[in-house]
C-alpha atoms as a PDB file:
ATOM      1  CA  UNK A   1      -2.920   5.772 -29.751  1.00  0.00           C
ATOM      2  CA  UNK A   2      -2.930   7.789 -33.179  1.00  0.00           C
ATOM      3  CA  UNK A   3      -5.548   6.977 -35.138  1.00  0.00           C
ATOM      4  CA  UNK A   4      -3.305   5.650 -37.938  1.00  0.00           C
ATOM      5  CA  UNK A   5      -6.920   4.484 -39.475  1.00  0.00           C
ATOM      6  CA  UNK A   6      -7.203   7.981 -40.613  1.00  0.00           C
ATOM      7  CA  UNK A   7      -5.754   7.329 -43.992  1.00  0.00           C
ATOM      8  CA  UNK A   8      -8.850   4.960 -44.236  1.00  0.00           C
ATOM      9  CA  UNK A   9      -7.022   1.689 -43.972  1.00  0.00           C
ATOM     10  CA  UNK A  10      -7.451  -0.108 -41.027  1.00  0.00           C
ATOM     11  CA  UNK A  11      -5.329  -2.562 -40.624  1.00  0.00           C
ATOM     12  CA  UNK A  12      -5.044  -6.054 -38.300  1.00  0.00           C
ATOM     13  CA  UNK A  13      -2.464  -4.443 -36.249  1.00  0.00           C
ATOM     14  CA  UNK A  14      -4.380  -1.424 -35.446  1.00  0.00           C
ATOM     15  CA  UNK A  15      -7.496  -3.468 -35.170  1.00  0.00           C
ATOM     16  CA  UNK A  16      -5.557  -5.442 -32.589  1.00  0.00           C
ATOM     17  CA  UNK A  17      -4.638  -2.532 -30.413  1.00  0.00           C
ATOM     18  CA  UNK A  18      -8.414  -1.888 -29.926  1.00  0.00           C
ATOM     19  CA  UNK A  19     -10.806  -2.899 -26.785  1.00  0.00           C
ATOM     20  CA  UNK A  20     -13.424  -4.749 -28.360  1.00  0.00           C
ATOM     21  CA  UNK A  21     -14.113  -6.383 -24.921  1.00  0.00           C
ATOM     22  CA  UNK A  22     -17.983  -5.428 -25.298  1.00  0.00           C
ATOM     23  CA  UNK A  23     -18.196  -5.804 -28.722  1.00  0.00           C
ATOM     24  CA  UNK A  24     -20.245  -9.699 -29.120  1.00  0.00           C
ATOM     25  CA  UNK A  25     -20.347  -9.674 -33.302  1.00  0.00           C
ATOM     26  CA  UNK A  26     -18.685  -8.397 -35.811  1.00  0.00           C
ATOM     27  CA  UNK A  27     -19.754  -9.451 -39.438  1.00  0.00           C
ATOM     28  CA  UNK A  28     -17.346  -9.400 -42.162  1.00  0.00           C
ATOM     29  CA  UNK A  29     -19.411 -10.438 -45.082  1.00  0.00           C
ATOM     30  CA  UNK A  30     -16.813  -9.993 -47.870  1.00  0.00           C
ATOM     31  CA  UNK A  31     -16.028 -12.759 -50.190  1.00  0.00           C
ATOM     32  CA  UNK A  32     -14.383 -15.392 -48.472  1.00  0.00           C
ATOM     33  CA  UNK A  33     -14.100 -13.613 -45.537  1.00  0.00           C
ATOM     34  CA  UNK A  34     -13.499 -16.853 -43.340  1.00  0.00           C
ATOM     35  CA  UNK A  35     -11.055 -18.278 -45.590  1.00  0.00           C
ATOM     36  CA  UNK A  36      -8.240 -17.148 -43.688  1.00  0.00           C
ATOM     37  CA  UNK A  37      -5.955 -16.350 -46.840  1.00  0.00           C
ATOM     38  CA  UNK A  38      -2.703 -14.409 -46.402  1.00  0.00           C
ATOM     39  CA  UNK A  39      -3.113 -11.510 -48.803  1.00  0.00           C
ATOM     40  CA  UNK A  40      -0.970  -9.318 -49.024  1.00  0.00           C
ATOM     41  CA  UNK A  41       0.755  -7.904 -45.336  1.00  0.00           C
ATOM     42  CA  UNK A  42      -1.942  -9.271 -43.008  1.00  0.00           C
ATOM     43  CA  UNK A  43      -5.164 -11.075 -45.369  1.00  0.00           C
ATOM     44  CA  UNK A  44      -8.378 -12.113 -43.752  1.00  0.00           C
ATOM     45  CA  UNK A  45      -6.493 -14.094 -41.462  1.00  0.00           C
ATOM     46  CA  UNK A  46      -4.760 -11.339 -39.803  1.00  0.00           C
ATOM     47  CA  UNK A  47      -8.018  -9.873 -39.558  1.00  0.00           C
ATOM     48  CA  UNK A  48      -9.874 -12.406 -37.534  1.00  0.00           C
ATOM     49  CA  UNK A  49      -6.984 -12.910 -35.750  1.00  0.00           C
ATOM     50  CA  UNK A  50      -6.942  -9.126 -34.852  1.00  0.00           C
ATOM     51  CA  UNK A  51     -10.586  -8.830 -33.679  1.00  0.00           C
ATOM     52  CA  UNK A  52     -10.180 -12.312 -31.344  1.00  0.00           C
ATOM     53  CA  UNK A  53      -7.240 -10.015 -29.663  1.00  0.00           C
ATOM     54  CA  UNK A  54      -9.243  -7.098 -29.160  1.00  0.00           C
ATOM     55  CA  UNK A  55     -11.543  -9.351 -27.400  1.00  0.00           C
ATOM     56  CA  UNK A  56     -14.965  -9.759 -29.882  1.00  0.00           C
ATOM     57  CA  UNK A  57     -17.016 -12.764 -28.800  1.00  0.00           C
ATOM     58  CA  UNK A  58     -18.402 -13.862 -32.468  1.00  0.00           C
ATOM     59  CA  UNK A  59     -17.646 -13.360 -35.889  1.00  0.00           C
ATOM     60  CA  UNK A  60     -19.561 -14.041 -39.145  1.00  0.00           C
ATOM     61  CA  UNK A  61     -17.449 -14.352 -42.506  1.00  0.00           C
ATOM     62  CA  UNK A  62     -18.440 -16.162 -45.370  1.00  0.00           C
ATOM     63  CA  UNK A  63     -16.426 -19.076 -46.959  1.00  0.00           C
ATOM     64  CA  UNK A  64     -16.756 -18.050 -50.632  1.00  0.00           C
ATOM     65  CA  UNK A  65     -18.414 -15.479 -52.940  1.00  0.00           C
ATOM     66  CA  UNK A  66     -22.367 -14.817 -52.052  1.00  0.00           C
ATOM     67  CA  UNK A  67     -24.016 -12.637 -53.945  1.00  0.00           C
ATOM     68  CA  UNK A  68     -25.385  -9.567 -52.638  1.00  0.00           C
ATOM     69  CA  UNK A  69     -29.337 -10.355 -52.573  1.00  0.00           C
ATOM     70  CA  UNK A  70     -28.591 -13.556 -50.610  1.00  0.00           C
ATOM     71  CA  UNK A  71     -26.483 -12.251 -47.890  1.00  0.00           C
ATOM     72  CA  UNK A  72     -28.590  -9.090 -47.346  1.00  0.00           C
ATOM     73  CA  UNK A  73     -31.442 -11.747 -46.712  1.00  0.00           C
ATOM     74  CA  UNK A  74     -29.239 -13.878 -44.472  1.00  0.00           C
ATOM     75  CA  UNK A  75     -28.560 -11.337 -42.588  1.00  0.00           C
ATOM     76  CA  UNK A  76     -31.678  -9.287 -42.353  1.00  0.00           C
ATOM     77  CA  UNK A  77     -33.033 -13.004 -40.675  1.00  0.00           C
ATOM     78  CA  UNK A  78     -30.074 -12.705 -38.612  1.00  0.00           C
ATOM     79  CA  UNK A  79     -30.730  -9.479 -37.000  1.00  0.00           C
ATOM     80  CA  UNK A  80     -34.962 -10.162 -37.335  1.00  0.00           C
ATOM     81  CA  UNK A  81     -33.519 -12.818 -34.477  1.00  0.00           C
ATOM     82  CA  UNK A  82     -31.099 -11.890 -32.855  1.00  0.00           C
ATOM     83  CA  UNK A  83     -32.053  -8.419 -31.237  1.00  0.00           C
ATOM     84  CA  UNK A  84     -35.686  -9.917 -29.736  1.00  0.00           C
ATOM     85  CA  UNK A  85     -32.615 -11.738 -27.480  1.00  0.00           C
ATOM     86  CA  UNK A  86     -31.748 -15.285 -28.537  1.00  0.00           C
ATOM     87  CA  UNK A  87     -27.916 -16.357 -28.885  1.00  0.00           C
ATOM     88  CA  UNK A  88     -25.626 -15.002 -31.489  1.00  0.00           C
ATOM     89  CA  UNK A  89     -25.277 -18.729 -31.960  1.00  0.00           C
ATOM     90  CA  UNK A  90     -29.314 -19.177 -32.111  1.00  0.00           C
ATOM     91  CA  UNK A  91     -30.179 -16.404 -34.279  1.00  0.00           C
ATOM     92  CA  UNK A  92     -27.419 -17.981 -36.830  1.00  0.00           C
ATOM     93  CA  UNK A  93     -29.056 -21.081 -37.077  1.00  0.00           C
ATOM     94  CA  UNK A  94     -32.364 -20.037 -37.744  1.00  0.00           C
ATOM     95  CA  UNK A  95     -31.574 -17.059 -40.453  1.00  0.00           C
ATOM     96  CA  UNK A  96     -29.831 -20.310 -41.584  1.00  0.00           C
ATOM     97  CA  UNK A  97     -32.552 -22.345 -41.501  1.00  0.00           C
ATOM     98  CA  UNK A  98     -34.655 -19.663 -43.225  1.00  0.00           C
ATOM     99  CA  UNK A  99     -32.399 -19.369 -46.121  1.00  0.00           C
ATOM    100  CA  UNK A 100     -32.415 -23.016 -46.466  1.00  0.00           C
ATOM    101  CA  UNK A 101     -36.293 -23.434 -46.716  1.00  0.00           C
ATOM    102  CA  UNK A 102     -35.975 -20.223 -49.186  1.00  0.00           C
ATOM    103  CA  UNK A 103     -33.609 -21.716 -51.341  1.00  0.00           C
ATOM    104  CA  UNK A 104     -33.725 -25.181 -50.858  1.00  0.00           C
ATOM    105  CA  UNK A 105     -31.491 -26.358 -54.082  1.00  0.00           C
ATOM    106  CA  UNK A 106     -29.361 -23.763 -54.095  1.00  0.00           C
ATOM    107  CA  UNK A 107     -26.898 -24.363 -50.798  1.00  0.00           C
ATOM    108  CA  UNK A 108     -24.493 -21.970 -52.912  1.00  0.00           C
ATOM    109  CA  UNK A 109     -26.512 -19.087 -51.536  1.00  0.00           C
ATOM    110  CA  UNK A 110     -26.781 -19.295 -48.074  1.00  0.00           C
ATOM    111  CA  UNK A 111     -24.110 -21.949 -46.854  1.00  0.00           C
ATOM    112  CA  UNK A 112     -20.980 -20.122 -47.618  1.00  0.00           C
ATOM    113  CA  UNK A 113     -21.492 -18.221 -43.786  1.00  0.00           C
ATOM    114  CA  UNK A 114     -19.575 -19.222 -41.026  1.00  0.00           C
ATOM    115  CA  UNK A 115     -20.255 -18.700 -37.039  1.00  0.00           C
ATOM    116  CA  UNK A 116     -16.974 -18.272 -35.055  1.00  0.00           C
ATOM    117  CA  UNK A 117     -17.635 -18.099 -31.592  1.00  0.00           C
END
């Protein structure tokens, strides 16, 4: 296939078309990510659609607007976990559980990410 990417838009389509059958996470920490909004041609939905065809185990979105300094720490715990070997699934709960203790009255921070497995 072409890479049709090359005019630095990937789209769901082309995302589709790919063998992701190795890949186990991809993180698309975005606003609202995991919303599933049609925007546009193809939206976040047609994105997470398009990676569950090319075969990814796992995706992370978020369900709203995080700021920056928040997510970078969720998912700096993430990866702290995840890559000694414990589940995708595992590794989210406790970066989770992290930001929680970190930011105990402030849900807005942390709880807007979302495991799809």
């Amino acid at each position: 296939m072409d890479a049709e990417w090359e005019n630095g838009i990937l789209t769901g389509y082309e995302i589709s078309q790919l063998d992701l059958s190795q890949v186990r996470l991809v993180i698309l920490s975005a606003c609202s990510t995991g919303m599933g909004d049609i925007d546009h041609r193809e939206g976040v939905l047609g994105l997470q659609r398009a990676f569950r065809m090319a075969g990814v185990g796992n995706m992370l979105v978020s369900r709203w607007e995080i700021p920056d300094k928040e997510t970078e720490e969720l998912i700096s715990a993430f990866y702290q976990l995840w890559l000694p070997g414990v589940t995708v699934k595992e590794a989210f709960d406790g970066a989770q559980r992290q930001m929680r203790e970190t930011y105990p009255d402030d849900s807005y921070k942390w709880a807007g990410f979302l495991l799809i497995e």
